[in-house]
C-alpha atoms as a PDB file:
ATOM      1  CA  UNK A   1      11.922   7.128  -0.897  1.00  0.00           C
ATOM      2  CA  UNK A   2       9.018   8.092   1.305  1.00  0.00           C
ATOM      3  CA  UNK A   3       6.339   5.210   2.423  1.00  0.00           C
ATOM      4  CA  UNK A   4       2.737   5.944   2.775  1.00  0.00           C
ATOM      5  CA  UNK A   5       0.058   3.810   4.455  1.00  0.00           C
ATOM      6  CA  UNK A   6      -3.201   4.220   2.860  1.00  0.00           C
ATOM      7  CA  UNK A   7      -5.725   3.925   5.832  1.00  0.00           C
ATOM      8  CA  UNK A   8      -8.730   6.323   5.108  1.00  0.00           C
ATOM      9  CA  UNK A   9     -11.154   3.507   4.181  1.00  0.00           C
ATOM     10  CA  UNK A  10     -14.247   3.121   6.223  1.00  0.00           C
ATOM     11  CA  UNK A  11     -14.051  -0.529   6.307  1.00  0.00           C
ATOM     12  CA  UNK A  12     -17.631  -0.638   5.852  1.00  0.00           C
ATOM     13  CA  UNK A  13     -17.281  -5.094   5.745  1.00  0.00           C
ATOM     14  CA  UNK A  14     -15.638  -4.970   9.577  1.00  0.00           C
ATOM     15  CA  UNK A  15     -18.174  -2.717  10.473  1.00  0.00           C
ATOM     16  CA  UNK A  16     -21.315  -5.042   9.347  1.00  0.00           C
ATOM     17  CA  UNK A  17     -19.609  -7.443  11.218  1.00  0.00           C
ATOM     18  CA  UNK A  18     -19.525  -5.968  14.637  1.00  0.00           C
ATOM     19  CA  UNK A  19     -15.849  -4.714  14.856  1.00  0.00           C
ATOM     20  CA  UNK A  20     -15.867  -1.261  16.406  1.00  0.00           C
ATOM     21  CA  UNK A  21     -11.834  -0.594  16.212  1.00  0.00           C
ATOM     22  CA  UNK A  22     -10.803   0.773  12.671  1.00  0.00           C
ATOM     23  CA  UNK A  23      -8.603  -2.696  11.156  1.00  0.00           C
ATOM     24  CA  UNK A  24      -5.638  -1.679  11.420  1.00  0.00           C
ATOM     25  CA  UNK A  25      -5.559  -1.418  15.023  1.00  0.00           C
ATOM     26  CA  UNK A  26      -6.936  -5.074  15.301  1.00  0.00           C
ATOM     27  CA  UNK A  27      -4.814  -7.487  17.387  1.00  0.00           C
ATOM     28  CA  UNK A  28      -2.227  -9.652  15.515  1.00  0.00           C
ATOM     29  CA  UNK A  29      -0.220 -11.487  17.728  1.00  0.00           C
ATOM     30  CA  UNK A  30       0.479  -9.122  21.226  1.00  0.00           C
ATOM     31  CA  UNK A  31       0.734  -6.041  18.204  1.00  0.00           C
ATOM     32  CA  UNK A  32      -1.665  -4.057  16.072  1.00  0.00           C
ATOM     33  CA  UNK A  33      -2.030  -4.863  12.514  1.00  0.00           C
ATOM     34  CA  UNK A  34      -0.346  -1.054  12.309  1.00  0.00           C
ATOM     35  CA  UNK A  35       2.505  -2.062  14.395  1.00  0.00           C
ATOM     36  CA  UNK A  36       3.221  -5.588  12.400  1.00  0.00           C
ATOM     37  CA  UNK A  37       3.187  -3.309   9.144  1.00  0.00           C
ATOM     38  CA  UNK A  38       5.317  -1.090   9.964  1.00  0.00           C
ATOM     39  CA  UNK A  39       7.881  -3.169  11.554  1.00  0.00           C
ATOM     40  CA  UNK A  40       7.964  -4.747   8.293  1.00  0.00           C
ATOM     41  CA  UNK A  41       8.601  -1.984   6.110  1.00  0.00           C
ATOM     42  CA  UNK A  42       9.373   0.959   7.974  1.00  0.00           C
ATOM     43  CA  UNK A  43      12.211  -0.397   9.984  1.00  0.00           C
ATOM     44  CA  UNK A  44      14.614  -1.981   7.051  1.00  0.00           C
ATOM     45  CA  UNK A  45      15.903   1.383   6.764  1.00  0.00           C
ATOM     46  CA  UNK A  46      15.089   2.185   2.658  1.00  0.00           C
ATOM     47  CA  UNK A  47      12.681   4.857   3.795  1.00  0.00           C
ATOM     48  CA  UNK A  48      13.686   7.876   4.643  1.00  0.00           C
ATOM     49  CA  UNK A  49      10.064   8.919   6.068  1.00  0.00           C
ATOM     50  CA  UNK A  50       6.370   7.762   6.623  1.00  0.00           C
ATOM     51  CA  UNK A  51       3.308   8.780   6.238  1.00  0.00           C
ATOM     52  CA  UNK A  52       0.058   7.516   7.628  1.00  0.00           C
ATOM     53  CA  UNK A  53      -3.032   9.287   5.834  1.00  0.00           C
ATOM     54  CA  UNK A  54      -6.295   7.941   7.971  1.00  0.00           C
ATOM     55  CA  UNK A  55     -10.126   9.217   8.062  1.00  0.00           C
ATOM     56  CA  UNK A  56     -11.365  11.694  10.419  1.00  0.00           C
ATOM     57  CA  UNK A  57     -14.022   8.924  11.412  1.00  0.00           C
ATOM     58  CA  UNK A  58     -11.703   7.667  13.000  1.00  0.00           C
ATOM     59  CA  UNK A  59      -9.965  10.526  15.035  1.00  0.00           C
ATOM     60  CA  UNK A  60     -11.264   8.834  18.114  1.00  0.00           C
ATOM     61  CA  UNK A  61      -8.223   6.052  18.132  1.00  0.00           C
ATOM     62  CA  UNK A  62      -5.851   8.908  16.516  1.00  0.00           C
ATOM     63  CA  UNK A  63      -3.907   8.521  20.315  1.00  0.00           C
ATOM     64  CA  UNK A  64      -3.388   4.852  19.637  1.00  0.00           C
ATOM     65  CA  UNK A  65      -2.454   5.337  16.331  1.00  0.00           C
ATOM     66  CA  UNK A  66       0.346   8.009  17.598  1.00  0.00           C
ATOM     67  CA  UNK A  67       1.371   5.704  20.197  1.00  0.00           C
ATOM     68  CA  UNK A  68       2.130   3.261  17.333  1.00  0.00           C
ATOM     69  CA  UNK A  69       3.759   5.592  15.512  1.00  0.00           C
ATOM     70  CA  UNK A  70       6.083   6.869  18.736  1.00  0.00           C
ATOM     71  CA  UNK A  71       7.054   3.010  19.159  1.00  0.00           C
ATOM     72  CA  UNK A  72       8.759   3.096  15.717  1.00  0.00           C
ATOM     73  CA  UNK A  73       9.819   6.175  15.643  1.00  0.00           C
ATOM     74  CA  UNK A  74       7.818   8.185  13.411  1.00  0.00           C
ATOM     75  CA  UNK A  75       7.130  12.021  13.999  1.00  0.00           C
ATOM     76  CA  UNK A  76       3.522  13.083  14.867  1.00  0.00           C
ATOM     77  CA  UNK A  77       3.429  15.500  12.318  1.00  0.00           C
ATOM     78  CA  UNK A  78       3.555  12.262   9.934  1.00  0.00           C
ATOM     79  CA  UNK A  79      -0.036  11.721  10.616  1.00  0.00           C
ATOM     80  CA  UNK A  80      -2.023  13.252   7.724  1.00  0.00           C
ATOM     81  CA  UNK A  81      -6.173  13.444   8.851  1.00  0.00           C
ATOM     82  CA  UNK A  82      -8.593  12.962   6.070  1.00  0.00           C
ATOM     83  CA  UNK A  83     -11.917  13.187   5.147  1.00  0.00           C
ATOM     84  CA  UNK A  84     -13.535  10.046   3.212  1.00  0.00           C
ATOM     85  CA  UNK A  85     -11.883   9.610  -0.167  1.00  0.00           C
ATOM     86  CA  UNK A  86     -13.165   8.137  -3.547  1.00  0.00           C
ATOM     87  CA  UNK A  87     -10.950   5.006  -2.663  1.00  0.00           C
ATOM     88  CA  UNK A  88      -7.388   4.403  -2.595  1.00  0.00           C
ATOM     89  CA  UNK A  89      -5.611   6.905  -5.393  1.00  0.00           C
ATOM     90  CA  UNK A  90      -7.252   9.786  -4.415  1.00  0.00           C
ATOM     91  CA  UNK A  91      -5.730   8.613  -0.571  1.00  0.00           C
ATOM     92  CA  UNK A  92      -2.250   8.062  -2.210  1.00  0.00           C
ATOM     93  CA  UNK A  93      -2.494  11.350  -3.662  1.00  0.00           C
ATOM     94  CA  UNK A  94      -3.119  13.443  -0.242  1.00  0.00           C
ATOM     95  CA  UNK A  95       0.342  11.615   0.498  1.00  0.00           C
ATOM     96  CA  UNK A  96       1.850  12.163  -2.193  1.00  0.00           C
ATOM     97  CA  UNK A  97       1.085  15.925  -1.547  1.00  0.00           C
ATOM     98  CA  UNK A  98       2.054  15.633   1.916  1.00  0.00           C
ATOM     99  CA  UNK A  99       5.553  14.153   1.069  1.00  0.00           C
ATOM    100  CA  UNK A 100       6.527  17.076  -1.610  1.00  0.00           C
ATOM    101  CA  UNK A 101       5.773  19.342   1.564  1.00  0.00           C
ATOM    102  CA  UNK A 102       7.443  17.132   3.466  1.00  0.00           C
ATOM    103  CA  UNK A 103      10.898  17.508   1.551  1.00  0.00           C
ATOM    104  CA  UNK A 104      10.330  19.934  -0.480  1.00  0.00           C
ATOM    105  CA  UNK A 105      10.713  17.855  -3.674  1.00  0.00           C
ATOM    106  CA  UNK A 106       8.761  16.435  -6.443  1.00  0.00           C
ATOM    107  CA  UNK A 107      11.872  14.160  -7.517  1.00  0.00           C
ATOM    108  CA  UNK A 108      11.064  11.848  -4.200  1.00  0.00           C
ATOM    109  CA  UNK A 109      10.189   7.922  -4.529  1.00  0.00           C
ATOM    110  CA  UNK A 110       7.188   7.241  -3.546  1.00  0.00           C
ATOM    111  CA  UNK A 111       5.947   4.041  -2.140  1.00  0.00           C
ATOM    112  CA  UNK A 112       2.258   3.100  -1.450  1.00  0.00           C
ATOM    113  CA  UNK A 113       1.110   0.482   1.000  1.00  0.00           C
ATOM    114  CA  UNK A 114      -2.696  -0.223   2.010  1.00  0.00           C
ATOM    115  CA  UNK A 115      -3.168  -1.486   5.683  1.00  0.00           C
ATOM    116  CA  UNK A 116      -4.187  -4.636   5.631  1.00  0.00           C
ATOM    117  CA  UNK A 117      -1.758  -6.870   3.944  1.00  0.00           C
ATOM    118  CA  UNK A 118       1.426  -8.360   5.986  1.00  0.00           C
ATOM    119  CA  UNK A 119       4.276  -8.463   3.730  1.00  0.00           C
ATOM    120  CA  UNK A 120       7.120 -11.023   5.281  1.00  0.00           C
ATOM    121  CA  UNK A 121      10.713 -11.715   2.978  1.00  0.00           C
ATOM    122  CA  UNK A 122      11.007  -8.153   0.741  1.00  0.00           C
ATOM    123  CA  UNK A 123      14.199  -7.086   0.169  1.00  0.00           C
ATOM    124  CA  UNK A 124      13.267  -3.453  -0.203  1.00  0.00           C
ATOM    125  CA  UNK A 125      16.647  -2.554  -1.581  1.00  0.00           C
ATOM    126  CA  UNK A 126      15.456  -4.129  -4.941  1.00  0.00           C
ATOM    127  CA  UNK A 127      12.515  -1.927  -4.607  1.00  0.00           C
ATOM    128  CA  UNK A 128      15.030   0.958  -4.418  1.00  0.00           C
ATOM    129  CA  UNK A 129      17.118  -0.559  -7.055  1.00  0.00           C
ATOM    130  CA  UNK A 130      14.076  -0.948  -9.560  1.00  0.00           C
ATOM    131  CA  UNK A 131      12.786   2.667  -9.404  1.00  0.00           C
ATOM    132  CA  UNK A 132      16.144   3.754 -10.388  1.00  0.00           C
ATOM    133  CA  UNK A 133      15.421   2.084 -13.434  1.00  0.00           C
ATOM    134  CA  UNK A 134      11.377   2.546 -14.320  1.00  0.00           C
ATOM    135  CA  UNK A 135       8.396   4.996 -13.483  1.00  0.00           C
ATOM    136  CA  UNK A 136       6.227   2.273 -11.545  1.00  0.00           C
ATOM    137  CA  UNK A 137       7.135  -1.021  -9.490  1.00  0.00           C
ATOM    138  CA  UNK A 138       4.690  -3.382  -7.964  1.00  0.00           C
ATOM    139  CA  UNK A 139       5.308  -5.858  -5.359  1.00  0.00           C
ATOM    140  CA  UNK A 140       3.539  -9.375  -6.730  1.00  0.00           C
ATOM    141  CA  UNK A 141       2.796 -12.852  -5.488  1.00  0.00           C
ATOM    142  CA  UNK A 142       1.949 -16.120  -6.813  1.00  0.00           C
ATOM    143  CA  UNK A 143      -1.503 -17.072  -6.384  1.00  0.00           C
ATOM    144  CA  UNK A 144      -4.924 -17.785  -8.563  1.00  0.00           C
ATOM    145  CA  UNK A 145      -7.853 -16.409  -5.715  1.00  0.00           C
ATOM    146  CA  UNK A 146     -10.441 -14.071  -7.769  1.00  0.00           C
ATOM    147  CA  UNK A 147     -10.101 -11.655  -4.983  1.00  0.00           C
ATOM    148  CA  UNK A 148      -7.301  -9.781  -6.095  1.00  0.00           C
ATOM    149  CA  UNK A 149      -5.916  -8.054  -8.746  1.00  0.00           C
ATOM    150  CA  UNK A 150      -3.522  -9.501 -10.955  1.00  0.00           C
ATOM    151  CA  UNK A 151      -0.617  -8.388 -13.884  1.00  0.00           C
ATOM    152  CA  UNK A 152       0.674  -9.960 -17.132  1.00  0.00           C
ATOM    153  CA  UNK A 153       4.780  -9.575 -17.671  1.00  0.00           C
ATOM    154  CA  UNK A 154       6.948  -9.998 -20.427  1.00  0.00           C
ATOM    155  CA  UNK A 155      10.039 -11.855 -19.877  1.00  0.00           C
ATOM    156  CA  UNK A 156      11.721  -8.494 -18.505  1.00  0.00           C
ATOM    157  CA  UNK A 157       8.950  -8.390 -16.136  1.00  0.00           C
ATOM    158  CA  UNK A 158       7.732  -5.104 -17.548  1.00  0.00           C
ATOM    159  CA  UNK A 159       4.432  -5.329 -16.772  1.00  0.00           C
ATOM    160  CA  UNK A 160       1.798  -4.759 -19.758  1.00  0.00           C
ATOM    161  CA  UNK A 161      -1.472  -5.382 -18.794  1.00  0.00           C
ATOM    162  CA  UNK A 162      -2.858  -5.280 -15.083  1.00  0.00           C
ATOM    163  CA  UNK A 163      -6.530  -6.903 -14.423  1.00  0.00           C
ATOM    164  CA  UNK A 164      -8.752  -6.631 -11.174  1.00  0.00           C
ATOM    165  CA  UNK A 165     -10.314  -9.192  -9.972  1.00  0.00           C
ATOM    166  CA  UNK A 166      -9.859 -11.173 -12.910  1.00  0.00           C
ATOM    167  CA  UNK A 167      -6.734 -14.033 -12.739  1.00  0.00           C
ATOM    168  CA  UNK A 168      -4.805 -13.149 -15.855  1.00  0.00           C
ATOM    169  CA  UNK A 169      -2.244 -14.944 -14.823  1.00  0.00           C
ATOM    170  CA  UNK A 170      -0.481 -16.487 -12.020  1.00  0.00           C
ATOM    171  CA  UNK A 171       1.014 -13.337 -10.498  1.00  0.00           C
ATOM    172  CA  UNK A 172      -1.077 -11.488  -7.770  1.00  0.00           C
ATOM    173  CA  UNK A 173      -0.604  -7.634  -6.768  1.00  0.00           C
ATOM    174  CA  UNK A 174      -0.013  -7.083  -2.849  1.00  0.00           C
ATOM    175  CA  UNK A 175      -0.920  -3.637  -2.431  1.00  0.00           C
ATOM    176  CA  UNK A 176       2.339  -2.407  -2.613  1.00  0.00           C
ATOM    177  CA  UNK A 177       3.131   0.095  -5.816  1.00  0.00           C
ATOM    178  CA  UNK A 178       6.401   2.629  -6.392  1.00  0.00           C
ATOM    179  CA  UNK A 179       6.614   5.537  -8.462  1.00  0.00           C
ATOM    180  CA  UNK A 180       9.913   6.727  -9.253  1.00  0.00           C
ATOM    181  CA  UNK A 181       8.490  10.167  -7.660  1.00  0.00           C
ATOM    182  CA  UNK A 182       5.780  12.798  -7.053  1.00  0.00           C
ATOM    183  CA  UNK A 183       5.520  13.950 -10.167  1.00  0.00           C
ATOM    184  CA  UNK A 184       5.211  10.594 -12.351  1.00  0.00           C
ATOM    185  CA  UNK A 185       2.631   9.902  -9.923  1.00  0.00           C
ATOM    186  CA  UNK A 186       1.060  13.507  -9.725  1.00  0.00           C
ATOM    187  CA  UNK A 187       1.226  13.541 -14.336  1.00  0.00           C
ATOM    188  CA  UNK A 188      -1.048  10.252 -14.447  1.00  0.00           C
ATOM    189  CA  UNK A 189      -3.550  10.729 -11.670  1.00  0.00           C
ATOM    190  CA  UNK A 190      -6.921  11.905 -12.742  1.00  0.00           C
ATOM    191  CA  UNK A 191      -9.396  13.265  -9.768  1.00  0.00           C
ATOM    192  CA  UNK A 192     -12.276  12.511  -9.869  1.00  0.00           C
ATOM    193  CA  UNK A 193     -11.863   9.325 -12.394  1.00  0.00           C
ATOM    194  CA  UNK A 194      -9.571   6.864 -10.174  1.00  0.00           C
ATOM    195  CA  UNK A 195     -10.480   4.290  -7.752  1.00  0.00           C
ATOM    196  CA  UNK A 196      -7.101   2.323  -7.740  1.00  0.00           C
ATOM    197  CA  UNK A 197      -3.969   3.224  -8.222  1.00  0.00           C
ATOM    198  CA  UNK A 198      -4.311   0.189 -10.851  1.00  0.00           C
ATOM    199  CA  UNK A 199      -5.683   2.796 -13.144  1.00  0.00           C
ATOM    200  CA  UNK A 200      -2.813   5.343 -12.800  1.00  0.00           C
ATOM    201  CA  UNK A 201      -0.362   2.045 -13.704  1.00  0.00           C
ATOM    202  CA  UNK A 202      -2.895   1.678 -16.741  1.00  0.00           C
ATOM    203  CA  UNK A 203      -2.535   5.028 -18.152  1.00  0.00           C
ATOM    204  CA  UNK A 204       1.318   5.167 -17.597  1.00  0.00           C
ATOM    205  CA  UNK A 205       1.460   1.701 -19.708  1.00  0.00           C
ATOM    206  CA  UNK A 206      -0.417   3.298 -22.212  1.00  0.00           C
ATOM    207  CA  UNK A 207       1.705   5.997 -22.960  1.00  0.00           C
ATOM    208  CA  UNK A 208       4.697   4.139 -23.060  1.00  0.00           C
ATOM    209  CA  UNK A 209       6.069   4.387 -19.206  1.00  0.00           C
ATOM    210  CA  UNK A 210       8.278   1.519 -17.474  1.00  0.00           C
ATOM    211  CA  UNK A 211       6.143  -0.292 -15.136  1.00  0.00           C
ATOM    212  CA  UNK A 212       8.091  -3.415 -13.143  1.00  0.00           C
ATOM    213  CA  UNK A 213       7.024  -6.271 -11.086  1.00  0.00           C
ATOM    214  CA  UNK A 214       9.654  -7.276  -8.230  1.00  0.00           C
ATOM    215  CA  UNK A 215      10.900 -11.037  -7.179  1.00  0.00           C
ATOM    216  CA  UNK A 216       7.130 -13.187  -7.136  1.00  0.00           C
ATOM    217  CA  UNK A 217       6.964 -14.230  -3.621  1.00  0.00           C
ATOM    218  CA  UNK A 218       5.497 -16.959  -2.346  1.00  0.00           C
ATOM    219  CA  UNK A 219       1.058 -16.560  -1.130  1.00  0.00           C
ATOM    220  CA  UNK A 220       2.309 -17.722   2.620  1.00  0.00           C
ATOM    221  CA  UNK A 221       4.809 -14.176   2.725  1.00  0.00           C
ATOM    222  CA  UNK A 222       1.640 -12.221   1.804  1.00  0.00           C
ATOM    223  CA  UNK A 223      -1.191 -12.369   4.811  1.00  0.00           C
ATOM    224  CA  UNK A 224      -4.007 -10.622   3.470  1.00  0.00           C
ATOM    225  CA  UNK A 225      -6.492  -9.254   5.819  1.00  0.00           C
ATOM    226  CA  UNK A 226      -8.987  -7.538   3.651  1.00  0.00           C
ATOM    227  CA  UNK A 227     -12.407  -9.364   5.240  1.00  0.00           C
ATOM    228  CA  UNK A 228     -13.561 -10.692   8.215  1.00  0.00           C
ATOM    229  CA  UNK A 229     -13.229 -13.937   6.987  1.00  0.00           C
ATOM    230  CA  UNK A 230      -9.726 -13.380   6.148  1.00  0.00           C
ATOM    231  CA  UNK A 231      -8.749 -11.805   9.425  1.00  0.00           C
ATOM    232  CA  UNK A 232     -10.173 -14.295  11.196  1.00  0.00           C
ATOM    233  CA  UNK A 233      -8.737 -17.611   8.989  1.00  0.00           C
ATOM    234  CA  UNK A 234      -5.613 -15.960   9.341  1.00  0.00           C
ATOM    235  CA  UNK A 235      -5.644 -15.606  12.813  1.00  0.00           C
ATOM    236  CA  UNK A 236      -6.179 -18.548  13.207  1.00  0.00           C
ATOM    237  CA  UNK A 237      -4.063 -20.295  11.271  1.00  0.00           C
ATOM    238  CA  UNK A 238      -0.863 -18.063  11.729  1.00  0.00           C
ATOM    239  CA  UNK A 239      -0.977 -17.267  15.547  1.00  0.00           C
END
């Protein structure tokens, strides 16, 4: 499986806030929000690569960024340079472009990550596990805030409807979705049409695909740093 970090946004809320450093490289801790991130996911040992796809805007802090990325071992060439994208599927799918020519393989997993969620406790093995076994995984967690986007499961957890912004149900998305490989991915994407990759889950549910939610973990495992406001109440109440 090869990770990708999503990180083109403009994070256009920071930036009406005063913050001049793109989020990801704000401090958590004596790290980067990058850094945390990665230690998290990357260095388990599931992936076999990484990708980072960021914005030209923000070419300026590109150095830090590959200083980051030379702390955890991650190749150079690993750091894809993009101008602004429709939102986050259209940013998944420059990385999932970037991985085929990677390995030269459609087959590859594929795992998408945003940048500004901290994901603590995943066993990424049964990440590994469950994409042997459907098209589409997504990491969940319990919670009932209106800010994020949310899934109904059947007592397989096959998921069967997912909802933004609207609590369906007790069972949060993080920002982390698989796709049993490039192609699955590549077959339900429409350019152009999605914003989230919650639509390319949508369409694959529609026509019959396997999409799975992992273990629910608990809201304290899942630091979300979307906002100001959360950045800063997190800081503050986890450092």
């Amino acid at each position: 499986m090869i990770l990708v970090l999503t990180m083109a946004g403009r994070y256009q809320r920071f930036a009406d806030e005063g913050f001049k450093t793109p989020k990801y490289l704000l401090p958590w801790g004596d790290r980067t929000i990058l850094s945390v991130i990665l230690s998290e996911l990357w260095e388990g040992g599931v992936f076999s690569d990484v990708l980072l796809v960021a914005n030209y805007r923000d070419e300026a802090y590109m150095p830090h960024v590959r200083a980051v990325m030379r702390r955890h071992g991650i190749a150079p060439a690993n750091l894809i340079l993009t101008h602004d994208t429709s939102g986050q599927a259209e940013t998944a799918m420059i990385g999932a472009s970037a991985a085929k020519a990677l390995v030269g393989d459609a087959d590859i997993g594929l795992v998408f990550h945003n940048i500004d969620t901290i994901l603590c406790g995943r066993n990424y093995q049964t990440l590994k596990q469950g994409l042997a076994q459907a098209d589409g995984y997504i990491d969940v967690f319990h919670s009932n805030n209106r800010s994020y986007s949310y899934v109904l499961v059947d007592a397989d957890r096959r998921v069967f409807e997912i909802a933004e912004k609207i609590v369906v149900s007790d069972l949060a998305t993080s920002g982390l979705y698989g796709f049993k490989n490039a192609k699955v991915f590549e077959e339900f994407y429409r350019p152009g049409e999605d914003l989230y990759i919650s639509a390319i889950y949508k369409r694959m549910i529609a026509a019959g695909r396997v999409v799975r939610v992992g273990e629910a973990h608990h809201e304290s495992d899942t630091i979300v740093l979307g906002t100001p406001d959360e950045y800063m109440n997190a800081s503050l109440l986890r450092l």
